[in-house]
N, C-alpha and C. Protein backbone atom coordinates (compact mmCIF):
# COMPACT_ATOMS: atom_id res chain seq x y z
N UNK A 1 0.83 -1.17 0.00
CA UNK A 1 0.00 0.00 0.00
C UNK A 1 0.88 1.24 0.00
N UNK A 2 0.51 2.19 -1.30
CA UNK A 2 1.67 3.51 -1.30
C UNK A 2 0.74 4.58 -0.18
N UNK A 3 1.52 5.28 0.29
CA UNK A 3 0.83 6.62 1.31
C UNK A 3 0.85 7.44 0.18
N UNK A 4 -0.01 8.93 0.70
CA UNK A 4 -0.60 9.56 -0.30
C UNK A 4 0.37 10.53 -0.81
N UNK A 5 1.92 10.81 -0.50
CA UNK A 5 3.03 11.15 -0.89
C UNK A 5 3.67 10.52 -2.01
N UNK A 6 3.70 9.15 -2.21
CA UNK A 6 4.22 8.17 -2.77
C UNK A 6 3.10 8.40 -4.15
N UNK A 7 1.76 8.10 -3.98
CA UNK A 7 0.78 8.58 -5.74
C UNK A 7 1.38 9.81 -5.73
N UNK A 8 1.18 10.43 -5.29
CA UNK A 8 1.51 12.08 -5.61
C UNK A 8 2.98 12.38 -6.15
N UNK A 9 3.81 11.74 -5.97
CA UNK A 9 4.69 12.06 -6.36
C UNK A 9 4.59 10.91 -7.36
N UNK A 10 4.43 9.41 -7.81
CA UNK A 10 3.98 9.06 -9.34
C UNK A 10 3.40 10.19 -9.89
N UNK A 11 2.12 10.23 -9.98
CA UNK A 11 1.78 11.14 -11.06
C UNK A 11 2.41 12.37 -11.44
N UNK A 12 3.34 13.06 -9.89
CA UNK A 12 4.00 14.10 -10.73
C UNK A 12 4.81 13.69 -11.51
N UNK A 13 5.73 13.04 -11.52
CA UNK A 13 7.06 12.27 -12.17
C UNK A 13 6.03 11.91 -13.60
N UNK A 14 5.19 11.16 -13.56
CA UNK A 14 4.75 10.51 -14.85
C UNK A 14 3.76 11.39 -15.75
N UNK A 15 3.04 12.19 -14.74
CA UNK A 15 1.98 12.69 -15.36
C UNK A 15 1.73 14.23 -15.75
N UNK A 16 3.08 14.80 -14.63
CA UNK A 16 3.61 16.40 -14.58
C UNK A 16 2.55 17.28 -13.83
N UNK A 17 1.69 16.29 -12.48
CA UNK A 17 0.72 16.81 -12.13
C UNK A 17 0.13 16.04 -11.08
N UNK A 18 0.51 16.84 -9.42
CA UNK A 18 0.42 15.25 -8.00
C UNK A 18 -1.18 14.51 -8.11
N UNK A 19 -1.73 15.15 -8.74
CA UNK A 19 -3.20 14.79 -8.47
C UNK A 19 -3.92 14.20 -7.21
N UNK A 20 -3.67 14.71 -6.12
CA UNK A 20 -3.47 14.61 -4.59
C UNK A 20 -4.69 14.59 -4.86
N UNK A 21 -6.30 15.55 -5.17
CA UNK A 21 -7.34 15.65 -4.60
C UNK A 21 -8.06 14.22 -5.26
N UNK A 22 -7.27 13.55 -6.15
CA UNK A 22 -7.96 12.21 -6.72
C UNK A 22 -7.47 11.09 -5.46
N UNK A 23 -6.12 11.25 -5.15
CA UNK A 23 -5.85 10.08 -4.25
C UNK A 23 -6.55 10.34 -2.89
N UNK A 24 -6.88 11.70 -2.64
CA UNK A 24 -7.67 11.69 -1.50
C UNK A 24 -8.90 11.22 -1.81
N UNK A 25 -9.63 11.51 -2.65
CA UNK A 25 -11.12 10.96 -2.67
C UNK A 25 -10.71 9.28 -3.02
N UNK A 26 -9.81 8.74 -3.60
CA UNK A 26 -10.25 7.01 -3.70
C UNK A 26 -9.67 7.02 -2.38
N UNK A 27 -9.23 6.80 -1.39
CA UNK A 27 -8.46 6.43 0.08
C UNK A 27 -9.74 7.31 1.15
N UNK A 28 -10.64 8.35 0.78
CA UNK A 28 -11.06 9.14 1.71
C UNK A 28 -12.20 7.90 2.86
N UNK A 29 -12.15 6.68 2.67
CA UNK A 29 -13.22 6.26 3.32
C UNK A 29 -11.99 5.12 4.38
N UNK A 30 -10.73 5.20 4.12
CA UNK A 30 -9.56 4.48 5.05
C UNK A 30 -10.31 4.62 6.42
N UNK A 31 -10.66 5.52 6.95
CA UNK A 31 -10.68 5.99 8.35
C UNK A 31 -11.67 4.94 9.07
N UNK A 32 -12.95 4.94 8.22
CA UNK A 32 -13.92 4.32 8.59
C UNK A 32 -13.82 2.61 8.00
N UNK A 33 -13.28 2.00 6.94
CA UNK A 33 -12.97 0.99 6.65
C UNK A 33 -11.91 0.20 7.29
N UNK A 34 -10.75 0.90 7.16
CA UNK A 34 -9.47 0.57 7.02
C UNK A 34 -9.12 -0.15 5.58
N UNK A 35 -8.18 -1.14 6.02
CA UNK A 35 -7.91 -1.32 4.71
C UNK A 35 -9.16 -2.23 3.65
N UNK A 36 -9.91 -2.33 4.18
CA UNK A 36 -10.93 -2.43 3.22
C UNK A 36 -11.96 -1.80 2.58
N UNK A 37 -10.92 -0.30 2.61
CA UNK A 37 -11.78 0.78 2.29
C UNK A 37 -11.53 0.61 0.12
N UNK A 38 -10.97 -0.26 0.01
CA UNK A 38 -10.53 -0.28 -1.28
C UNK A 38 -11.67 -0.56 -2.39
N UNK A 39 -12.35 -2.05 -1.27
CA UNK A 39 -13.84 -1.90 -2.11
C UNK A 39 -14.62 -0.90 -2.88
N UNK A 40 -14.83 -0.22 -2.32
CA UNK A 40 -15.46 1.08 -2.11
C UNK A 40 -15.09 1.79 -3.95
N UNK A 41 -13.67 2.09 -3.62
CA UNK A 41 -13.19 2.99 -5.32
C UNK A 41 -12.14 2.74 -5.81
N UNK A 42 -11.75 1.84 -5.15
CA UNK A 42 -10.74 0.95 -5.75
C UNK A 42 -10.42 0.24 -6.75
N UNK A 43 -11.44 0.56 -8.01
CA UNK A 43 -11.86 -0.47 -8.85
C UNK A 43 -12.17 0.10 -10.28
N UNK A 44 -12.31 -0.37 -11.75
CA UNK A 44 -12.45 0.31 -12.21
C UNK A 44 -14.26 0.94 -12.44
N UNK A 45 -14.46 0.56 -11.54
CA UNK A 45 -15.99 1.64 -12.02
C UNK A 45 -15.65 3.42 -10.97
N UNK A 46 -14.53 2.89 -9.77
CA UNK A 46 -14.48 4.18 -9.22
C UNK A 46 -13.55 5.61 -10.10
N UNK A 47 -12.47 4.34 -11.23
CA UNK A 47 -11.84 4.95 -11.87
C UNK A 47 -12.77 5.98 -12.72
N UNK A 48 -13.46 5.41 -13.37
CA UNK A 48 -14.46 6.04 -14.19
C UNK A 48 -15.50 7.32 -13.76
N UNK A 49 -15.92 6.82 -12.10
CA UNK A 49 -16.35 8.42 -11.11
C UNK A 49 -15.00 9.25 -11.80
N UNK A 50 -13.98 9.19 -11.26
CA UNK A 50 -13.07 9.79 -11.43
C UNK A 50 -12.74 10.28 -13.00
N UNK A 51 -12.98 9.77 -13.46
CA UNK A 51 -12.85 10.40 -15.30
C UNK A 51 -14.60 11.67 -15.00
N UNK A 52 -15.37 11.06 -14.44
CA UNK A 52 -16.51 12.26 -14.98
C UNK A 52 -16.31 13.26 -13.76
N UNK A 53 -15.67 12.96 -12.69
CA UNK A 53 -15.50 14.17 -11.86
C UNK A 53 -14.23 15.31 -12.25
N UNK A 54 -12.93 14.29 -12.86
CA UNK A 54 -12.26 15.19 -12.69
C UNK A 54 -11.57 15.45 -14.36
N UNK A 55 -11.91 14.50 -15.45
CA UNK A 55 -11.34 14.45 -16.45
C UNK A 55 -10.26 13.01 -17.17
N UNK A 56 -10.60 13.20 -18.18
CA UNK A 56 -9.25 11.65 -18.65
C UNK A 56 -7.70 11.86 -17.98
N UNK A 57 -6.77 13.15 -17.95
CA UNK A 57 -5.72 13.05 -17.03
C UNK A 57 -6.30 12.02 -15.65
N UNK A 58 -7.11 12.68 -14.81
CA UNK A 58 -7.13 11.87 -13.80
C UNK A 58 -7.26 11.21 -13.37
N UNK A 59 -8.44 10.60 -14.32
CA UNK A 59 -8.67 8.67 -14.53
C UNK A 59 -7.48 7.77 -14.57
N UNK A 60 -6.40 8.60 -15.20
CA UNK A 60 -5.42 7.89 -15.28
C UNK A 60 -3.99 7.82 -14.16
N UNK A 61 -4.45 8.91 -13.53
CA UNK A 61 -4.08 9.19 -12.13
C UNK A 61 -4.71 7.93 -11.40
N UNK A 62 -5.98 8.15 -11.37
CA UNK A 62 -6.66 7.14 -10.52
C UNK A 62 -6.13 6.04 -10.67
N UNK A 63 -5.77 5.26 -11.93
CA UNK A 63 -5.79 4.04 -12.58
C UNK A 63 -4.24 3.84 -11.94
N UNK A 64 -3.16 4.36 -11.83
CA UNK A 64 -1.87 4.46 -11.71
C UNK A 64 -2.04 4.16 -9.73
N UNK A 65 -2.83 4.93 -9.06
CA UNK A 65 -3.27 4.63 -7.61
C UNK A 65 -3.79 2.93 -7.77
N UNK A 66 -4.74 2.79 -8.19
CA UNK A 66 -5.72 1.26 -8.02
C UNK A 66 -4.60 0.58 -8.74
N UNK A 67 -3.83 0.37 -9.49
CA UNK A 67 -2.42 -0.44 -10.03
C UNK A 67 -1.71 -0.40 -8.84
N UNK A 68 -1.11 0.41 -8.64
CA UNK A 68 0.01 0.29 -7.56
C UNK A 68 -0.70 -0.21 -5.95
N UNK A 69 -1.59 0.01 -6.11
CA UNK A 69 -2.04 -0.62 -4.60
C UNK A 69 -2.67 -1.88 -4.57
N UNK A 70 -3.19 -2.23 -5.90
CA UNK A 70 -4.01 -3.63 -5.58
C UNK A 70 -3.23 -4.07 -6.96
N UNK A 71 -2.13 -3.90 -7.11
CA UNK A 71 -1.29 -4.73 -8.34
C UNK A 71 -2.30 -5.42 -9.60
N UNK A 72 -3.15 -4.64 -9.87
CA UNK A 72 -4.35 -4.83 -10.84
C UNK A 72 -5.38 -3.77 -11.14
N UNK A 73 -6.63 -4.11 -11.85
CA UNK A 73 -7.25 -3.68 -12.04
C UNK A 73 -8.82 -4.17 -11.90
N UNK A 74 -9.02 -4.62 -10.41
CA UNK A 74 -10.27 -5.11 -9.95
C UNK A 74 -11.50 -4.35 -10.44
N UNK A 75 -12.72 -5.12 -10.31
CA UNK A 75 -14.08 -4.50 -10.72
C UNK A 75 -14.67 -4.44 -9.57
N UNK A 76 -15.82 -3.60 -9.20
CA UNK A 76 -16.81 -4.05 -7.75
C UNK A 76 -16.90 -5.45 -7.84
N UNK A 77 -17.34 -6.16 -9.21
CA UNK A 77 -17.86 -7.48 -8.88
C UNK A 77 -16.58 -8.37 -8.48
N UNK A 78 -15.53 -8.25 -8.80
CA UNK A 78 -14.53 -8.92 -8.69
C UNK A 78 -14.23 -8.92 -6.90
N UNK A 79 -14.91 -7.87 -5.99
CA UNK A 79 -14.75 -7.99 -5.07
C UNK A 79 -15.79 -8.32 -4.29
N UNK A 80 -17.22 -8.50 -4.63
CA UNK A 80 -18.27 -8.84 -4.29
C UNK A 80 -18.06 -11.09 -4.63
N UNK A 81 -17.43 -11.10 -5.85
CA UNK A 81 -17.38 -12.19 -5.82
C UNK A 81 -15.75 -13.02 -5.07
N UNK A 82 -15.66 -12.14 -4.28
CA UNK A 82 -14.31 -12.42 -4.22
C UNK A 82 -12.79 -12.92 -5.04
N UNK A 83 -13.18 -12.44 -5.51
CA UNK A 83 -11.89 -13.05 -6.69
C UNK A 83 -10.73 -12.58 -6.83
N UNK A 84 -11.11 -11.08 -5.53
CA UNK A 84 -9.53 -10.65 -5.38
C UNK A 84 -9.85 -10.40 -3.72
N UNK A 85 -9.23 -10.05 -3.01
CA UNK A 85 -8.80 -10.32 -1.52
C UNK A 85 -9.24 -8.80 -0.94
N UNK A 86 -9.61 -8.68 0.27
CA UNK A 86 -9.62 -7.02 0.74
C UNK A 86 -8.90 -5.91 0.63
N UNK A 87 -7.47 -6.54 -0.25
CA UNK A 87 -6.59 -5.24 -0.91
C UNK A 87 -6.76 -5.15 -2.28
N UNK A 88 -7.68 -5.81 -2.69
CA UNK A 88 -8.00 -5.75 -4.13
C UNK A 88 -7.10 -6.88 -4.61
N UNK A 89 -6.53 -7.49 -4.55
CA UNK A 89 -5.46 -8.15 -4.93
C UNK A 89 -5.93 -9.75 -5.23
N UNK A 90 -5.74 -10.28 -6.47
CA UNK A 90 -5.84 -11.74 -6.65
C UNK A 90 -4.64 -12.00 -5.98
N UNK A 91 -4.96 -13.42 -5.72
CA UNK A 91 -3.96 -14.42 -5.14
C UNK A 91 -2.55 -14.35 -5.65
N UNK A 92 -3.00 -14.50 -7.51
CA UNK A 92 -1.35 -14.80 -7.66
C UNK A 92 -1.08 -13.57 -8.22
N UNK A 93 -1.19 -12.57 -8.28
CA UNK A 93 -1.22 -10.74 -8.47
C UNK A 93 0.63 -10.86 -8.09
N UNK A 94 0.94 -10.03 -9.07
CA UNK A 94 2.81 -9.24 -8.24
C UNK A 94 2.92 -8.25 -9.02
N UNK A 95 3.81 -7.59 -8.07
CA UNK A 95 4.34 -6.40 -8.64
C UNK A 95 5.08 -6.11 -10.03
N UNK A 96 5.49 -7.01 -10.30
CA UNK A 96 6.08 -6.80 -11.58
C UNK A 96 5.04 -7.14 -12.60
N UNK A 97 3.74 -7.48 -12.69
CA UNK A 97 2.73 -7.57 -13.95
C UNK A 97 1.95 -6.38 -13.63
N UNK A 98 1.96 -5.59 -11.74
CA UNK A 98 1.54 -4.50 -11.92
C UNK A 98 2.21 -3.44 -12.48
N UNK A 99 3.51 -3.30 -12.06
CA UNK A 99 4.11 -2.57 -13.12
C UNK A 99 4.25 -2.54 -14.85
N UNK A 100 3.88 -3.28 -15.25
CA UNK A 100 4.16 -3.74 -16.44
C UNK A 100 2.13 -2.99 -16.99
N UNK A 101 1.61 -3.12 -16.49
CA UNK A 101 0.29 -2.47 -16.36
C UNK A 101 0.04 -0.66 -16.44
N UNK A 102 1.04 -0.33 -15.07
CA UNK A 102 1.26 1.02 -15.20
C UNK A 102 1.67 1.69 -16.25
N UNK A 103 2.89 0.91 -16.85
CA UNK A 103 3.68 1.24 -18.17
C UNK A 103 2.78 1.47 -19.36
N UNK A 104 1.58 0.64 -18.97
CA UNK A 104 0.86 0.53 -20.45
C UNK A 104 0.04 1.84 -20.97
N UNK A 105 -0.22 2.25 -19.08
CA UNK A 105 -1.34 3.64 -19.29
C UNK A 105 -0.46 5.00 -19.18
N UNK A 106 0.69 4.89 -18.92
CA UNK A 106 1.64 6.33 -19.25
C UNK A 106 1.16 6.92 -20.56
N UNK A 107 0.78 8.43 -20.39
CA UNK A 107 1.12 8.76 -21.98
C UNK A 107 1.74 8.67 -22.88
């Protein structure tokens, strides 16, 4: 799990722009969840809130957050049916196919 320094400084590096008020709204429900606050917007239908709230840059902000934290790209149903774990994460999920993911959505 990156802290909200760690997205913010991805997207500046990648995107030329921290997009802090996106990583706060997908993480804003931590307090009351904890780490299973991921359900919630962690996923790509929250990505997509995020394209009509804030624009395509930030969707892809978003998308670069839900990659690096759940080494994928889970759906609600994928977590309703369990098929990925309370960090969003399938079983056999790693970092290096999430990275390889991130790479794909860089401009």
């Amino acid at each position: 799990m990156a802290h909200l320094y760690e997205h913010c400084y991805d997207c500046d590096r990648w995107l030329g722009r921290e997009w802090k008020e996106v990583h706060l709204w997908l993480d804003a429900l931590f307090a009351e969840y904890g780490t299973a606050h991921r359900c919630h917007r962690h996923h790509v239908e929250g990505i997509e809130e995020v394209r009509q709230q804030w624009g395509d840059e930030a969707a892809i902000a978003a998308k670069i957050h839900v990659i690096r934290d759940c080494w994928g790209l889970p759906s609600k149903a994928d977590y309703e049916n369990r098929f990925v774990n309370q960090y969003g994460q399938e079983e056999d999920a790693t970092w290096d196919e999430a990275w390889v993911m991130i790479k794909a959505c860089l401009p």
